[in-house]
C-alpha atoms as a PDB file:
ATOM      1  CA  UNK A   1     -52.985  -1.778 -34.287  1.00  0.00           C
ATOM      2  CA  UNK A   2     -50.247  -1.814 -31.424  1.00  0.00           C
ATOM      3  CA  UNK A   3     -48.678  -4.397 -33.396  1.00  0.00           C
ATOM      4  CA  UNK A   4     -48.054  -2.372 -36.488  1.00  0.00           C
ATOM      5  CA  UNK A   5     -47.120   0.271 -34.220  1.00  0.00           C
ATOM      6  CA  UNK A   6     -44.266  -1.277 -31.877  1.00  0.00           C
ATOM      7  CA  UNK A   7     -41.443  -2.503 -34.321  1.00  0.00           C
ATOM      8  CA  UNK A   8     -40.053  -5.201 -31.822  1.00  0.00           C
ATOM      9  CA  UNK A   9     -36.571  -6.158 -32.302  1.00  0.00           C
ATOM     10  CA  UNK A  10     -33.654  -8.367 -30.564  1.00  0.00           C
ATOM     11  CA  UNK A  11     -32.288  -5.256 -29.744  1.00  0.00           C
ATOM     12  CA  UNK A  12     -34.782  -3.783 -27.043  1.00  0.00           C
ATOM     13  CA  UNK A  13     -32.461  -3.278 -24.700  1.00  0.00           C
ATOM     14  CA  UNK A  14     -32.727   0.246 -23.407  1.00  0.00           C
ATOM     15  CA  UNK A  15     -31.575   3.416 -23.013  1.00  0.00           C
ATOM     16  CA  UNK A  16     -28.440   4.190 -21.045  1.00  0.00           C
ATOM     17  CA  UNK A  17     -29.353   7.841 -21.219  1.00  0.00           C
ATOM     18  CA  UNK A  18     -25.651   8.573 -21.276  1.00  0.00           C
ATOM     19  CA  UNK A  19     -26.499  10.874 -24.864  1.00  0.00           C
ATOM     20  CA  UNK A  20     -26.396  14.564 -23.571  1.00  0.00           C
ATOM     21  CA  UNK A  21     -29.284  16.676 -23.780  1.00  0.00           C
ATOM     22  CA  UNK A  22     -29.429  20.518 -25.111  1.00  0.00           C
ATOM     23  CA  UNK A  23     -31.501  23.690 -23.915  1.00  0.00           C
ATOM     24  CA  UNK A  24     -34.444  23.937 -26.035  1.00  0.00           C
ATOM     25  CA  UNK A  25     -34.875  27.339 -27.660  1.00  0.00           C
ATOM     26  CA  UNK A  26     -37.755  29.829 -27.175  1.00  0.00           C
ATOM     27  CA  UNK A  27     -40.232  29.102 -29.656  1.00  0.00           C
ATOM     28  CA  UNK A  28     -42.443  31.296 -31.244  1.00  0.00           C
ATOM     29  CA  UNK A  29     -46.377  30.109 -30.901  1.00  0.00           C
ATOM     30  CA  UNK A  30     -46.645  29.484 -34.840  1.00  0.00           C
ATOM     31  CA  UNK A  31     -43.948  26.920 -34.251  1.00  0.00           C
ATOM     32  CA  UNK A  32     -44.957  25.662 -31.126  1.00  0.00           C
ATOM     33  CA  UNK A  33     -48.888  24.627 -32.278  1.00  0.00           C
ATOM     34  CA  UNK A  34     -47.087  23.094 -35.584  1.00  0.00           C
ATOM     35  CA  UNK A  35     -44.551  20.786 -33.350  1.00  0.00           C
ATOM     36  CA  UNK A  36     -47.280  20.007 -31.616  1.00  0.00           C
ATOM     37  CA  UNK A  37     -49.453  19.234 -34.311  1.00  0.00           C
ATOM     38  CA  UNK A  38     -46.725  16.981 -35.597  1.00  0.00           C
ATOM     39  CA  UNK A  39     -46.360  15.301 -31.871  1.00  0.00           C
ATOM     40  CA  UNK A  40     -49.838  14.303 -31.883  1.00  0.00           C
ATOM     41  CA  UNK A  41     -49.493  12.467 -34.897  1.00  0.00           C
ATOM     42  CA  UNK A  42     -48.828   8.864 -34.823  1.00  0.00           C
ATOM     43  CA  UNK A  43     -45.335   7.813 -35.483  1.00  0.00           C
ATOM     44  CA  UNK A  44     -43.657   3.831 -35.097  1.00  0.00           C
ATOM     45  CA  UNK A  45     -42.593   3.392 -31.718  1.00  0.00           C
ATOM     46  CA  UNK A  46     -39.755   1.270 -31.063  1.00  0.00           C
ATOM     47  CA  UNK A  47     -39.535  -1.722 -28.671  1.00  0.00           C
ATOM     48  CA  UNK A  48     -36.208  -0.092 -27.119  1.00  0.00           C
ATOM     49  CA  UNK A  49     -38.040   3.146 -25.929  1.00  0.00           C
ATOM     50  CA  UNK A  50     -40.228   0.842 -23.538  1.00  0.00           C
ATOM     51  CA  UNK A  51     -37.533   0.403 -21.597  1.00  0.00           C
ATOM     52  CA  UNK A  52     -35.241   2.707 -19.798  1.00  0.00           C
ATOM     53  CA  UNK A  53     -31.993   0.161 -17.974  1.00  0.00           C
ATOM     54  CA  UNK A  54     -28.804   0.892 -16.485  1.00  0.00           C
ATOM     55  CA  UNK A  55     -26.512  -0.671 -14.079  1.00  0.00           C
ATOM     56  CA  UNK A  56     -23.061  -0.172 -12.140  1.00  0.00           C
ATOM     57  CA  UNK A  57     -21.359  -0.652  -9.147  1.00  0.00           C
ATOM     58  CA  UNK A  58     -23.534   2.008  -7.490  1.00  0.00           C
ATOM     59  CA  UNK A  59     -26.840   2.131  -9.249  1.00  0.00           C
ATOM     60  CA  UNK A  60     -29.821  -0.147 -10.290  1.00  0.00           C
ATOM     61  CA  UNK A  61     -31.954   1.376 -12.677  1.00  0.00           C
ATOM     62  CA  UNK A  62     -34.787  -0.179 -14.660  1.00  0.00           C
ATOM     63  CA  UNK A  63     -38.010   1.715 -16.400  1.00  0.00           C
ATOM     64  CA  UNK A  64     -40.742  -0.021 -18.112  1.00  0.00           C
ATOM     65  CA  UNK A  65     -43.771   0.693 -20.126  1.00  0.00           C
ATOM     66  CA  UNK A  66     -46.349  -1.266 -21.718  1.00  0.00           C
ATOM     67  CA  UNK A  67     -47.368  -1.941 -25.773  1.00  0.00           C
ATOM     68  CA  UNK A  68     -50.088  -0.606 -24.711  1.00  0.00           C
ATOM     69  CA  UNK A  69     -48.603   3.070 -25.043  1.00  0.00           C
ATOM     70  CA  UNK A  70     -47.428   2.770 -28.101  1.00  0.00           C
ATOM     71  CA  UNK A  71     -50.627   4.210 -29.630  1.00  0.00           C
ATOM     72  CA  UNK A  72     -49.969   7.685 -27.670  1.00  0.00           C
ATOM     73  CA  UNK A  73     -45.930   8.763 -28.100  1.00  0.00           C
ATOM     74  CA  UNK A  74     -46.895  11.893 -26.558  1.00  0.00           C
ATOM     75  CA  UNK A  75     -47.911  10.020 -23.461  1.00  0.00           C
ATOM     76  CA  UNK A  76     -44.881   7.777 -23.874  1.00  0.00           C
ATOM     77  CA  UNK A  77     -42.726  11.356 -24.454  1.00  0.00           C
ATOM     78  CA  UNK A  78     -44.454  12.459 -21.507  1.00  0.00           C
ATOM     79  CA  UNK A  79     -43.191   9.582 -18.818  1.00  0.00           C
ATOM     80  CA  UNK A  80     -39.575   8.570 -20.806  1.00  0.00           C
ATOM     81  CA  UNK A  81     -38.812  12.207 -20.039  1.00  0.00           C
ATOM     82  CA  UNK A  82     -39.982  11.614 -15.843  1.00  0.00           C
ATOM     83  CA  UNK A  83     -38.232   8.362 -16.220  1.00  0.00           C
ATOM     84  CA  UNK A  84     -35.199  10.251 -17.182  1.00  0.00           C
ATOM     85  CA  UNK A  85     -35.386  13.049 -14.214  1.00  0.00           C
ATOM     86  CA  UNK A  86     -35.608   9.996 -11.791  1.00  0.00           C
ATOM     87  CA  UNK A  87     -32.007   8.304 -13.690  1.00  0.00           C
ATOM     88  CA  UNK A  88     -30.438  11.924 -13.379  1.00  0.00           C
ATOM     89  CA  UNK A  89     -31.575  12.694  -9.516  1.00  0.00           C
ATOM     90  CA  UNK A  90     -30.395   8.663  -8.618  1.00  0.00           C
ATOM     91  CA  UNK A  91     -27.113   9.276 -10.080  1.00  0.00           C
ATOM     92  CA  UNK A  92     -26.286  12.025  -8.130  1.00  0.00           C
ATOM     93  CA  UNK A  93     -27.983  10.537  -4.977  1.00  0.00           C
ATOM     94  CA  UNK A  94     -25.627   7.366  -5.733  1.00  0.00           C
ATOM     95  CA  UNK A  95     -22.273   9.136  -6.321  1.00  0.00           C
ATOM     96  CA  UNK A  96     -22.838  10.947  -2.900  1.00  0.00           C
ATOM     97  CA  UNK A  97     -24.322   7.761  -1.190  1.00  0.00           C
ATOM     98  CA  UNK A  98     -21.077   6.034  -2.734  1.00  0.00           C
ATOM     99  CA  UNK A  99     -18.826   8.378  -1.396  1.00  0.00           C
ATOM    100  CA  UNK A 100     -20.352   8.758   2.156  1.00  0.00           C
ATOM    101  CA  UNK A 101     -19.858   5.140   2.553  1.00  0.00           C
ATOM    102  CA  UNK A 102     -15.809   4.964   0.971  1.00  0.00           C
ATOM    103  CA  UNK A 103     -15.447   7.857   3.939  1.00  0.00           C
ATOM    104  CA  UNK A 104     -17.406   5.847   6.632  1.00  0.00           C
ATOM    105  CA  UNK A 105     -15.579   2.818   5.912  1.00  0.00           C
ATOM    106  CA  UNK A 106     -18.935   1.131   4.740  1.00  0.00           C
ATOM    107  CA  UNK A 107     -19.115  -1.841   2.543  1.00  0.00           C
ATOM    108  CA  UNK A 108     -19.841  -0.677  -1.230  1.00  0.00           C
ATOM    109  CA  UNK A 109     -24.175  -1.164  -1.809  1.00  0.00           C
ATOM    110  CA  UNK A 110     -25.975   0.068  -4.878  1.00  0.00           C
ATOM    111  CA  UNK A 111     -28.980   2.222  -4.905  1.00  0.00           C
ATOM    112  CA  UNK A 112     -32.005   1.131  -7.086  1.00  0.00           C
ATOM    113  CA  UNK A 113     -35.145   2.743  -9.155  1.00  0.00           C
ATOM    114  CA  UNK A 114     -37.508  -0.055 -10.420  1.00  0.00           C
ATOM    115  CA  UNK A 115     -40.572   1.710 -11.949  1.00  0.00           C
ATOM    116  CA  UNK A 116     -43.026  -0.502 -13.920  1.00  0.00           C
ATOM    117  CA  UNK A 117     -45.712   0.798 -15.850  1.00  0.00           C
ATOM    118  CA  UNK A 118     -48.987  -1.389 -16.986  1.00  0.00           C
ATOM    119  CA  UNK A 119     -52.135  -1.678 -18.610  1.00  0.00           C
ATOM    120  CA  UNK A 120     -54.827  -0.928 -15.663  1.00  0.00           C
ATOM    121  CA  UNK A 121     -57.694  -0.150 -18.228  1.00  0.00           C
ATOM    122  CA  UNK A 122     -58.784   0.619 -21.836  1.00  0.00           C
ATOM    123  CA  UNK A 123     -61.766   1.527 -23.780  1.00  0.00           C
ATOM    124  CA  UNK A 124     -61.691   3.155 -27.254  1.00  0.00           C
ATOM    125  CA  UNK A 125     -61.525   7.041 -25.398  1.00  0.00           C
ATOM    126  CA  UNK A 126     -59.361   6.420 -22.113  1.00  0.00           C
ATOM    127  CA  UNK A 127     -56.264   4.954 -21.696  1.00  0.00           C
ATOM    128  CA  UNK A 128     -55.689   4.078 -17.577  1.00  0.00           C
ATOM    129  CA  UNK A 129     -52.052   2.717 -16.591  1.00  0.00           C
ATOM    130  CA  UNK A 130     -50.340   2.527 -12.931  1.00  0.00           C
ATOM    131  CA  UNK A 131     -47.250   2.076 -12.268  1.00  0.00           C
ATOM    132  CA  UNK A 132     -45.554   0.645  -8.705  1.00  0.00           C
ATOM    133  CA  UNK A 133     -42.000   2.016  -8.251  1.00  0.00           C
ATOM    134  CA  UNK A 134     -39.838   0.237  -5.876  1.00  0.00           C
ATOM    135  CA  UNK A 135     -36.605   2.458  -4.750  1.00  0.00           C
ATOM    136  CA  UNK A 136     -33.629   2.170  -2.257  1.00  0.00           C
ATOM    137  CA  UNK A 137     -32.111   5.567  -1.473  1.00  0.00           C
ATOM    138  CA  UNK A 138     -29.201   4.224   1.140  1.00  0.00           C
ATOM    139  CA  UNK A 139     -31.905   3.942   4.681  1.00  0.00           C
ATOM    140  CA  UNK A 140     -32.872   1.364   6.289  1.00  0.00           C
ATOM    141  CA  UNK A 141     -35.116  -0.508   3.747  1.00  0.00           C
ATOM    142  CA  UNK A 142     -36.259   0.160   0.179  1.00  0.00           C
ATOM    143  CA  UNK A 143     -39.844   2.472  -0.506  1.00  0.00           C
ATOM    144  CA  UNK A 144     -42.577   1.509  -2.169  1.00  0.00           C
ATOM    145  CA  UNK A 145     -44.754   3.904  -3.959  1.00  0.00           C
ATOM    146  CA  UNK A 146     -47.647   4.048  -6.890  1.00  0.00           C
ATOM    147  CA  UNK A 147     -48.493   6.265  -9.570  1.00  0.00           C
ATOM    148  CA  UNK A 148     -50.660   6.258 -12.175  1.00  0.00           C
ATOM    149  CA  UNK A 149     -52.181   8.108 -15.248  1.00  0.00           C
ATOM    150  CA  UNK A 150     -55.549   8.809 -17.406  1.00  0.00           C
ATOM    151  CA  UNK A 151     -55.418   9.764 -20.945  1.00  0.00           C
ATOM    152  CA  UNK A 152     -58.373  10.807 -22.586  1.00  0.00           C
ATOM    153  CA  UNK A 153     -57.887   9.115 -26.355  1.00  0.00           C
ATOM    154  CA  UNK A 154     -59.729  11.794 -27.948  1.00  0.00           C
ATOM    155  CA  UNK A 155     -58.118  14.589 -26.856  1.00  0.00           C
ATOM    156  CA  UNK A 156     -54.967  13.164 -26.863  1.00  0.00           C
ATOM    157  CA  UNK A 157     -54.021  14.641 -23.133  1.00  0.00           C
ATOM    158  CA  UNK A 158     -54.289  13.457 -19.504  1.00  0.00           C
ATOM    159  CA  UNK A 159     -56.371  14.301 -17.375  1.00  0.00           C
ATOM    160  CA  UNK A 160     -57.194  13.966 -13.413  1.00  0.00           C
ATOM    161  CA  UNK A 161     -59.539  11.922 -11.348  1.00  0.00           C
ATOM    162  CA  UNK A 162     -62.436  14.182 -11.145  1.00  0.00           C
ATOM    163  CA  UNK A 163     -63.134  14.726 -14.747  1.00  0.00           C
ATOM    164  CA  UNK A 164     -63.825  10.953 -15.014  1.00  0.00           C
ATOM    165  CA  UNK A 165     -67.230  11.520 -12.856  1.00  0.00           C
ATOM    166  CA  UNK A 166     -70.766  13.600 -13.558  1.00  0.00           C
ATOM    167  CA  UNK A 167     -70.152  15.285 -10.531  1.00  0.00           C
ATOM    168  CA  UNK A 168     -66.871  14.700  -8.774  1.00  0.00           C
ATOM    169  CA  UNK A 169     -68.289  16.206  -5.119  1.00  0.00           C
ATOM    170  CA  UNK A 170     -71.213  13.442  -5.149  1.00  0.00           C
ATOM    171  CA  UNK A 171     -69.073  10.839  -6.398  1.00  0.00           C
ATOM    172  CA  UNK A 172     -66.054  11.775  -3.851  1.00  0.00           C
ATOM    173  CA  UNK A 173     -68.165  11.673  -0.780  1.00  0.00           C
ATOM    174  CA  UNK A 174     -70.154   7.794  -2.145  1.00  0.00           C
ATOM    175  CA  UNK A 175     -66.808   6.429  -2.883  1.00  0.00           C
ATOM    176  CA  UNK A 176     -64.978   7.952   0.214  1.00  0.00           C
ATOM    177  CA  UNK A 177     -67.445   5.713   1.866  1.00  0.00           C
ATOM    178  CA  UNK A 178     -66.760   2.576   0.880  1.00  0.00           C
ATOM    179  CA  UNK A 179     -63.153   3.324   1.040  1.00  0.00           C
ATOM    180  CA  UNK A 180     -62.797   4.476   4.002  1.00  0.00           C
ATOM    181  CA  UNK A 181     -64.942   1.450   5.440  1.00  0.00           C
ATOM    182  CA  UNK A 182     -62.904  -1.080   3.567  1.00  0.00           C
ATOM    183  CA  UNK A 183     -59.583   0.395   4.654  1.00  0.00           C
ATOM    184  CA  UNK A 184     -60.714   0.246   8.598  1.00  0.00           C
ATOM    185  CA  UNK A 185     -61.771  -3.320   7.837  1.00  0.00           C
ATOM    186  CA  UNK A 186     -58.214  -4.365   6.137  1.00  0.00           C
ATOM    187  CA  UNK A 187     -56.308  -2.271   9.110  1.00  0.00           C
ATOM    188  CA  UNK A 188     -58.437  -4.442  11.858  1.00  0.00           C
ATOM    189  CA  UNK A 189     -57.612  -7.517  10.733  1.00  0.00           C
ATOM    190  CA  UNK A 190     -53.812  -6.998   9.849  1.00  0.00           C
ATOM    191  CA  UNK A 191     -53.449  -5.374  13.151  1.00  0.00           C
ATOM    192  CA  UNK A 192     -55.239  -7.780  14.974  1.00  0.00           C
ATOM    193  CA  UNK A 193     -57.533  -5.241  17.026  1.00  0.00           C
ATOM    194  CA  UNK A 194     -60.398  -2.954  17.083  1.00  0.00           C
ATOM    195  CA  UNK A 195     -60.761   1.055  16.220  1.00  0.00           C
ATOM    196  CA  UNK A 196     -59.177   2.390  19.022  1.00  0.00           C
ATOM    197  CA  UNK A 197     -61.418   5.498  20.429  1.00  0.00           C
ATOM    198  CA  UNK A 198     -58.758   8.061  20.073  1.00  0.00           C
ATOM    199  CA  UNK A 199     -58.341   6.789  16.381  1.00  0.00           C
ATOM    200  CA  UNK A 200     -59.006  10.173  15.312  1.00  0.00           C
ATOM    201  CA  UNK A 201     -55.698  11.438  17.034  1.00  0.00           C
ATOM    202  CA  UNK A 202     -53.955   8.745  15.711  1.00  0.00           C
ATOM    203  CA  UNK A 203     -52.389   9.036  11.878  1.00  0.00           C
ATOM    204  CA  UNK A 204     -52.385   5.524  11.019  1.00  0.00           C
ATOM    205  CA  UNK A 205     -56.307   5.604  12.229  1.00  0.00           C
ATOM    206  CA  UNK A 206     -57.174   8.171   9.757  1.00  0.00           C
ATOM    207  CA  UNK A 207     -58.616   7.649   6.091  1.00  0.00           C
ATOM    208  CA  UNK A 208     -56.122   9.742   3.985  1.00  0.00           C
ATOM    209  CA  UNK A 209     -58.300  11.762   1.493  1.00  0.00           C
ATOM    210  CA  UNK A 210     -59.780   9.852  -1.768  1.00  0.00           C
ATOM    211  CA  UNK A 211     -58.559  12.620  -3.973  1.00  0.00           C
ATOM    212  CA  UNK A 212     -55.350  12.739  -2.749  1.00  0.00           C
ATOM    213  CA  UNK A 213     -54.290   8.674  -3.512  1.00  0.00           C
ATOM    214  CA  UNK A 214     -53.790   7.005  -6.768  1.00  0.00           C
ATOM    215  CA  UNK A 215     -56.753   5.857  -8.056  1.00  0.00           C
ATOM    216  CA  UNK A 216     -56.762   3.686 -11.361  1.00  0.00           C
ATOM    217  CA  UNK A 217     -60.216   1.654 -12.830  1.00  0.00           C
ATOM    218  CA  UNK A 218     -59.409  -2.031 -12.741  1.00  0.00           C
ATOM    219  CA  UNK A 219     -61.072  -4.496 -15.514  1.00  0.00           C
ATOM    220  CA  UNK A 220     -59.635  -7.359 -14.612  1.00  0.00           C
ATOM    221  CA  UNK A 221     -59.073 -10.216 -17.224  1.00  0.00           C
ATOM    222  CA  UNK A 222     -61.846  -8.122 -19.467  1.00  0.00           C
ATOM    223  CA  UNK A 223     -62.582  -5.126 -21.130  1.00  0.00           C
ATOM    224  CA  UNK A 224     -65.524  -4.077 -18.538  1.00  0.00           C
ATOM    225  CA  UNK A 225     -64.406  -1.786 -15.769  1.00  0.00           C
ATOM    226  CA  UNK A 226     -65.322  -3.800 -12.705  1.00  0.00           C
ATOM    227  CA  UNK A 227     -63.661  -1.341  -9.449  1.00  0.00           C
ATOM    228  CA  UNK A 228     -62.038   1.085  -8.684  1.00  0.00           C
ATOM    229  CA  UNK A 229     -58.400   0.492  -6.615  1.00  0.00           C
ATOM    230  CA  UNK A 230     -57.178   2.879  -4.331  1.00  0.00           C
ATOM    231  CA  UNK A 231     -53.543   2.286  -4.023  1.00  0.00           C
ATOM    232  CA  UNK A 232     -51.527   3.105  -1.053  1.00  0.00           C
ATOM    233  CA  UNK A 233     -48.221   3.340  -0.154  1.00  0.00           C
ATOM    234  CA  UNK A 234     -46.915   2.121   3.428  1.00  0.00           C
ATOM    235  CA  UNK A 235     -46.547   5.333   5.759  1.00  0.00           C
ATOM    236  CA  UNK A 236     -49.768   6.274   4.149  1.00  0.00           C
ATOM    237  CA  UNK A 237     -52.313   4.199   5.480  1.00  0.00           C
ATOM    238  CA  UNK A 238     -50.367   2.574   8.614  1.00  0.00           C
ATOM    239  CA  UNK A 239     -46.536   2.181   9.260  1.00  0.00           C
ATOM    240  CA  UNK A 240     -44.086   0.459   6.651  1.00  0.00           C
ATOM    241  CA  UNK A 241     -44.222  -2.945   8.352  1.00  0.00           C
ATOM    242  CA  UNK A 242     -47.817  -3.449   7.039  1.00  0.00           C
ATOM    243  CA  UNK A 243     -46.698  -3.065   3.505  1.00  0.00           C
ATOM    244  CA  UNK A 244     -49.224  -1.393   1.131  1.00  0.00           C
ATOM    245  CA  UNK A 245     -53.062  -1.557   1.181  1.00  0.00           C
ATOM    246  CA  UNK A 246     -54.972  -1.594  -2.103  1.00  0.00           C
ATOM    247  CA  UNK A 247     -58.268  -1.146  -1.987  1.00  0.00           C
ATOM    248  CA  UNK A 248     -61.640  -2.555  -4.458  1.00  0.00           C
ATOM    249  CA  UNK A 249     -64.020  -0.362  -4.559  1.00  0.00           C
ATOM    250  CA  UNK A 250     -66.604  -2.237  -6.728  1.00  0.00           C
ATOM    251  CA  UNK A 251     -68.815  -0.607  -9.488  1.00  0.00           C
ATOM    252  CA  UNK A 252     -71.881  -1.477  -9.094  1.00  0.00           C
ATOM    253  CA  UNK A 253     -74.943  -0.170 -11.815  1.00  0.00           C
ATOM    254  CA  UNK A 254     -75.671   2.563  -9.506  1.00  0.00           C
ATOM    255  CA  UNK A 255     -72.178   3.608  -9.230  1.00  0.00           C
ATOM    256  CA  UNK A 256     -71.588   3.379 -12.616  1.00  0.00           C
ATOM    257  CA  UNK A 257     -73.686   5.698 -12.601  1.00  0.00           C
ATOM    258  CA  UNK A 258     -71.197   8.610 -11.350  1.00  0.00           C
ATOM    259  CA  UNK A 259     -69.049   8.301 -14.605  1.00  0.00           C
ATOM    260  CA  UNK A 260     -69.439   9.691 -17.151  1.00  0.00           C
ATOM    261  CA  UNK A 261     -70.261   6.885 -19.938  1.00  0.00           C
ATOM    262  CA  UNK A 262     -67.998   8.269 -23.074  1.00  0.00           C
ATOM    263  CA  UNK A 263     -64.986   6.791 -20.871  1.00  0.00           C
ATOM    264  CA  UNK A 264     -66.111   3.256 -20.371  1.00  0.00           C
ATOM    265  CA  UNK A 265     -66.395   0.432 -22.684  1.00  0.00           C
ATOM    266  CA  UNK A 266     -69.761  -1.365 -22.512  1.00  0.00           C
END
């Protein structure tokens, strides 16, 4: 199906985004439910809009999503159009960064965006990807951050965390558990030392909030969702120099249990 969907061609370059964009008028809501209508409909995506690239003196950028995505263009609509707020805010960042170092008498340095979008599950009514964005913004070292989305297949929208689970409170407080657990265990062991007993005063002690963090269901090699991975960013569990922390939270039959079974594949 993907296949006859994604017409790939030699040409898949990208999209310079250099084409300028007009102000989209008012619509009336007759109009606006039949555009929609017509957006929900399938329609061949091409291999170029996968791919978002361009490069000068002063700016790296690269976006990438998967085939996968090709089956929804409104969710492919949905994160070409964030991919192409991120290329307009880092060429303004890098014409200023440029020019602050031409008047500090800096050696020339490009910024650089790398967001890459990819399959992180799939049954026949959700649709999970993640994405890990690496980005230099002029400071001392690049950032690291994660992202990630659920689209409900028959609905055709996304939707959060919560409305994967039965009851999001009961599943929240079980999963905070393990997570919370495994993160102290991972923290001990890269740091080389115990809980301290004022952990609770210190930030980099603390278990940032479950439904807070990007969470994505993780089937490994098969079609089966076998965890759940927390994915966190440095500065959000401990410092930058410990890099980022993704945790497994594995589904066992009784967790299972807490989602809701129209979303997984058996």
């Amino acid at each position: 199906m993907i296949a006859a969907a994604l017409a790939v061609g030699l040409s898949a370059c990208g999209d310079n985004g250099g084409t300028a964009e007009t102000e989209e008028p008012v619509l009336d809501n007759a109009t606006f439910k039949t555009r929609q209508a017509a957006a929900d409909e399938p329609r061949q995506v091409l291999a170029e809009e996968l791919f978002i690239r361009e490069r000068s003196p002063t700016l790296q950028f690269s976006w990438h999503a998967p085939p996968e995505i090709a089956a929804h263009p409104r969710l492919l609509d949905r994160l070409r159009a964030d991919a192409r707020d991120s290329l307009a805010e880092m060429r303004e960042n890098a014409r200023e960064f440029a020019q602050r170092l031409v008047e500090t008498g800096q050696d020339p340095r490009p910024l650089y965006f790398d967001q890459e979008w990819s399959l992180a599950y799939s049954s026949p009514t959700l649709l999970n990807l993640s994405a890990a964005t690496e980005r230099y913004d002029g400071g001392a070292h690049p950032n690291r951050y994660f992202d990630g989305v659920l689209w409900d297949r028959t609905e055709n929208r996304a939707i959060e965390l919560p409305a994967l689970f039965v009851n999001w409170p009961t599943a929240r407080e079980e999963l905070e558990t393990v997570y919370c657990r495994e993160l102290d265990d991972m923290r001990r062991e890269r740091r080389g030392q115990e809980i301290p007993d004022d952990a609770d005063d210190e930030p980099f002690w603390q278990c940032p909030p479950l439904g807070e963090q990007t969470v994505v269901l993780d089937s490994g090699a098969g079609m089966r969702a076998l965890n759940l991975k927390v994915l966190l960013p440095p500065y959000v569990a401990g410092p930058y120099a410990e890099g980022s922390y993704e945790i497994d939270i594995p589904l066992t039959e009784e967790r299972r249990q807490l989602l809701k079974s129209a979303y997984l594949a058996n």
